[in-house]
Structures are given as structure tokens and as C-alpha cells.
Protein backbone atom coordinates (compact mmCIF):
# COMPACT_ATOMS: atom_id res chain seq x y z
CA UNK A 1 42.59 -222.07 17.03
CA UNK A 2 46.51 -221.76 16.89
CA UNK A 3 48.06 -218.96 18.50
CA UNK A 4 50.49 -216.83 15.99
CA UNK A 5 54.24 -215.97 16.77
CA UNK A 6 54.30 -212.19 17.48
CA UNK A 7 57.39 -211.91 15.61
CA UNK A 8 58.21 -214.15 12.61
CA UNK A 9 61.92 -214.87 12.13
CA UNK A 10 63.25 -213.60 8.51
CA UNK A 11 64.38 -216.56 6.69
CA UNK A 12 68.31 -217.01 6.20
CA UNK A 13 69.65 -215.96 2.87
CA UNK A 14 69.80 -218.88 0.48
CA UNK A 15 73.55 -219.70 0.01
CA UNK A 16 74.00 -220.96 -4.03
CA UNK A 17 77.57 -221.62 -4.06
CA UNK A 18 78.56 -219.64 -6.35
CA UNK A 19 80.48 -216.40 -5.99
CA UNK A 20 78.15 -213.25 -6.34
CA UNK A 21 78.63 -211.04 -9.73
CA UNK A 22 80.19 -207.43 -9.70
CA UNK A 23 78.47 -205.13 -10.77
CA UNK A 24 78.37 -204.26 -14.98
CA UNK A 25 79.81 -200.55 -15.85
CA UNK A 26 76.03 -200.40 -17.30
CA UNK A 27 74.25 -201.37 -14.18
CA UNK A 28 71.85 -198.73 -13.05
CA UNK A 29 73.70 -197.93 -9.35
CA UNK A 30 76.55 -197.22 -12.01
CA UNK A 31 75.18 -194.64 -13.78
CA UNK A 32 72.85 -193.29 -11.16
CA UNK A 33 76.27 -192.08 -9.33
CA UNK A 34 77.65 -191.04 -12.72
CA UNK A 35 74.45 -188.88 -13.51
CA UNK A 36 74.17 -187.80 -9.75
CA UNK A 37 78.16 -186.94 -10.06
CA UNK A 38 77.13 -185.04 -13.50
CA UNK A 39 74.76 -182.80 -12.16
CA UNK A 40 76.59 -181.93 -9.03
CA UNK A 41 79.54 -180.73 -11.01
CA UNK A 42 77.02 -178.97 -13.34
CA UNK A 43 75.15 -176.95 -10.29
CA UNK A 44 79.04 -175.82 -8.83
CA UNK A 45 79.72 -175.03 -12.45
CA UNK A 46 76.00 -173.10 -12.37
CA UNK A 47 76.73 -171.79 -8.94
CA UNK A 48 80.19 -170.53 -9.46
CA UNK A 49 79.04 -168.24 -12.78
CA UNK A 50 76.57 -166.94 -10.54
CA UNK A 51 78.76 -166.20 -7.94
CA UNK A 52 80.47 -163.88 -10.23
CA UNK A 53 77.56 -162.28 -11.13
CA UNK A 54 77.24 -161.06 -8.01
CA UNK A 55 74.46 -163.15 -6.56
CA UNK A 56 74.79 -165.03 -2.86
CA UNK A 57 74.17 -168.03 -2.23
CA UNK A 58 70.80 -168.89 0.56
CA UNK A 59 70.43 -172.59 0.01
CA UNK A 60 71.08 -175.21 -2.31
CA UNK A 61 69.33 -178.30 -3.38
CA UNK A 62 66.06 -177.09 -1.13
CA UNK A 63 63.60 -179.83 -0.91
CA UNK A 64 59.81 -178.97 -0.37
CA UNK A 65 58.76 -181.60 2.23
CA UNK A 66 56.06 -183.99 1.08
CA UNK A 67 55.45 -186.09 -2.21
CA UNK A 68 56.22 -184.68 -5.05
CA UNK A 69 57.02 -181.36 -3.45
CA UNK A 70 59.75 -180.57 -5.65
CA UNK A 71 63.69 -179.23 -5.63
CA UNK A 72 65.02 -176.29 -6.57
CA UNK A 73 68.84 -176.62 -7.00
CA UNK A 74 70.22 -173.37 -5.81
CA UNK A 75 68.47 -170.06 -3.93
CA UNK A 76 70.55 -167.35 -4.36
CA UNK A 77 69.68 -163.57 -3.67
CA UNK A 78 71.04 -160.58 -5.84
CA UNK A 79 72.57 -157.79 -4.61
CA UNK A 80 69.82 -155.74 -4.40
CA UNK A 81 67.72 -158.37 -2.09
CA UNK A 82 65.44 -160.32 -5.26
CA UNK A 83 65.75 -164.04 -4.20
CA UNK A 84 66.16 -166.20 -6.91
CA UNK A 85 65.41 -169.54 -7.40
CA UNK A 86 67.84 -171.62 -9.80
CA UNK A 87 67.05 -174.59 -11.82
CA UNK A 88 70.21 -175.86 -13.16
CA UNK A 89 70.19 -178.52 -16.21
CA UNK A 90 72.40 -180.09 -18.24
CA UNK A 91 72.57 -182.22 -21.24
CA UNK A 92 75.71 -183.40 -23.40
CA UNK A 93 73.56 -183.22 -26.61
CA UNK A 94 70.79 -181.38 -28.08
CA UNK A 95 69.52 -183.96 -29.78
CA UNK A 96 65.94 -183.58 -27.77
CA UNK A 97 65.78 -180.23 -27.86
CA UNK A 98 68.45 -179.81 -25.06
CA UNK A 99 68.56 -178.37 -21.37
CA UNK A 100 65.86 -175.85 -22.03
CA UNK A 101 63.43 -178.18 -23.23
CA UNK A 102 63.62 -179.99 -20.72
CA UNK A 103 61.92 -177.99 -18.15
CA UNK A 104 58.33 -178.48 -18.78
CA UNK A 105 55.18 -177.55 -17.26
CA UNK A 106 55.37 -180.17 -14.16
CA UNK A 107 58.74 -179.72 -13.33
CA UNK A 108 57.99 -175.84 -13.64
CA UNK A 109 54.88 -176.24 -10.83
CA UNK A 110 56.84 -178.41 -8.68
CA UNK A 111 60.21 -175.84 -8.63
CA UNK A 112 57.08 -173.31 -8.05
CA UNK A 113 55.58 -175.12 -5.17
CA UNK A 114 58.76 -175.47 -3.45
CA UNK A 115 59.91 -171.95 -3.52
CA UNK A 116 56.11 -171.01 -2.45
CA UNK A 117 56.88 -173.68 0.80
CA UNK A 118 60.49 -172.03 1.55
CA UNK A 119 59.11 -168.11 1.35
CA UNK A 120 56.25 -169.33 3.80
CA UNK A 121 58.94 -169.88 6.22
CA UNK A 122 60.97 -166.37 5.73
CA UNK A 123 59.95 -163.45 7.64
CA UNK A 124 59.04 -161.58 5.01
CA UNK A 125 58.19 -161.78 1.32
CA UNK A 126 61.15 -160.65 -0.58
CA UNK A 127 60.50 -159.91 -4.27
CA UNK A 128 61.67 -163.40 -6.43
CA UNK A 129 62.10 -164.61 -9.61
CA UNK A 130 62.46 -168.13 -11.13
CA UNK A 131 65.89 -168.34 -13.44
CA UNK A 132 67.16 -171.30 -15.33
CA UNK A 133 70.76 -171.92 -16.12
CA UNK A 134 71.30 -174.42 -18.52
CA UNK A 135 74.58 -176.32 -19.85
CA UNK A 136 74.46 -177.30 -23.42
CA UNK A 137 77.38 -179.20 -24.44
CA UNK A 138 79.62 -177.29 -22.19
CA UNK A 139 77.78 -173.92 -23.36
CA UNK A 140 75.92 -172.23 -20.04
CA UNK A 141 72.97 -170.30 -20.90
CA UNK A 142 71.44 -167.98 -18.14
CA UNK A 143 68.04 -167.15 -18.17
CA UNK A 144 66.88 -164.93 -15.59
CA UNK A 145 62.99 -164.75 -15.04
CA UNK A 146 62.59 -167.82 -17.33
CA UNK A 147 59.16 -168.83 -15.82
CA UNK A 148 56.54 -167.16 -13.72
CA UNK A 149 54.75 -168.32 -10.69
CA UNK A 150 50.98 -168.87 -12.06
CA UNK A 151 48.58 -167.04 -8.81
């Protein structure tokens, strides 16, 4: 019976000759940064409306831990203590029904079960709400209480 290596070396990397490829403008790291660089810009754009609305800023881009626990892009709380949790989309056309639409029922429970995870860990319950603030072609729409919490 042969007796097995412990550790088995990782083979070298194959060398071809030929000189490696840069990347396309298309290629999906490309415009993963470009949409990751989008919606950044779009939740400072979200967050600095807010801002002037009067709301403070708790947390932003809050991840529940856990698959598929779900982000909600900025927690802010109003002046007179409601914490509110912000889901910020944008779209450059409207062809699919636009930001809005895009929120559906999923992304809705998993914004939910995030913002259920972050209250656990506050001392007490402060009264919430769930707002969206979408960018339409350069157009912000805020919706405050845009979804409820199902019990």
C-alpha cells in the first residue's frame, strides 16, 4: 500500500510564450468597478440629499452576517429619533420600469432581514421605517416608508 505525500506540491504555471492579453474595456472586472463606482457615487449623491433633509447618518452599506443576509445601503436616523433604513438605486434608463421596479419582493425581505439583525444589536427598539431613494436618469425620487416589514 503506498504511503501519500501529506502535502502535494501545486504544479508550476504553464509558461506559453506568448505575452498575456490586457484586459477588453468590456471585460467583466471592467465594468464590475464601473457599476461598483456608479452606485457609490449614487449612495453619496442619495446620502448628501438626505443630509439636507435633516437626517444623520448611523451606518452605511450594513451587511447582515450570513448568506444571503442582505445590505442596506445607508441607516440614517431623523431628527426626531425614527431610524431609517435606505435603499438607494439607480438606473440610467427606464426602459425596465426603472429604479423603483427594481426593488422586488426578495430584495425587499433581505433589506428587511438585515435591519431586523442590526436593531437586535441596539439597546433599544427605536421606531423605523424602510425608505427608498431612487435615481432615474439623474432625477432622485425619495420615498419614505416605501415598504413595510411583514411580522
Amino acid at each position: 500500500m503506498p504511503i501519500l505525500p501529506k502535502k502535494i506540491p501545486a504544479a508550476a504555471p504553464r509558461q506559453t510564450g506568448k505575452p498575456a492579453r490586457a484586459s477588453s474595456p468590456n471585460s467583466p472586472s471592467d465594468t464590475t468597478s464601473t457599476t461598483k463606482a456608479k452606485g457609490q457615487a449614487a449612495e453619496e449623491a442619495a446620502w448628501q440629499y438626505l443630509q439636507a433633509q435633516g437626517l444623520r447618518l448611523l451606518q452605511r452599506n450594513y451587511r447582515a452576517p450570513g448568506r444571503g443576509g442582505g445590505e442596506i445601503d445607508l441607516i440614517c436616523q431623523t431628527p426626531d429619533g425614527t431610524v431609517v433604513f435606505v435603499e438607494v438605486r439607480s438606473r440610467r434608463h427606464s426602459q425596465y420600469g426603472g429604479a423603483l421596479a427594481s426593488i422586488g419582493a426578495s430584495k425587499q425581505r433581505r433589506i428587511v432581514q438585515a435591519a431586523r439583525y442590526w436593531l437586535l444589536r441596539q439597546p433599544s427598539l427605536p421606531p423605523c421605517r424602510f425608505d427608498v431613494l431612487a435615481l432615474d436618469n439623474g432625477q432622485l425620487q425619495w420615498l419614505p416608508g416605501a415598504f413595510e416589514a411583514a411580522s
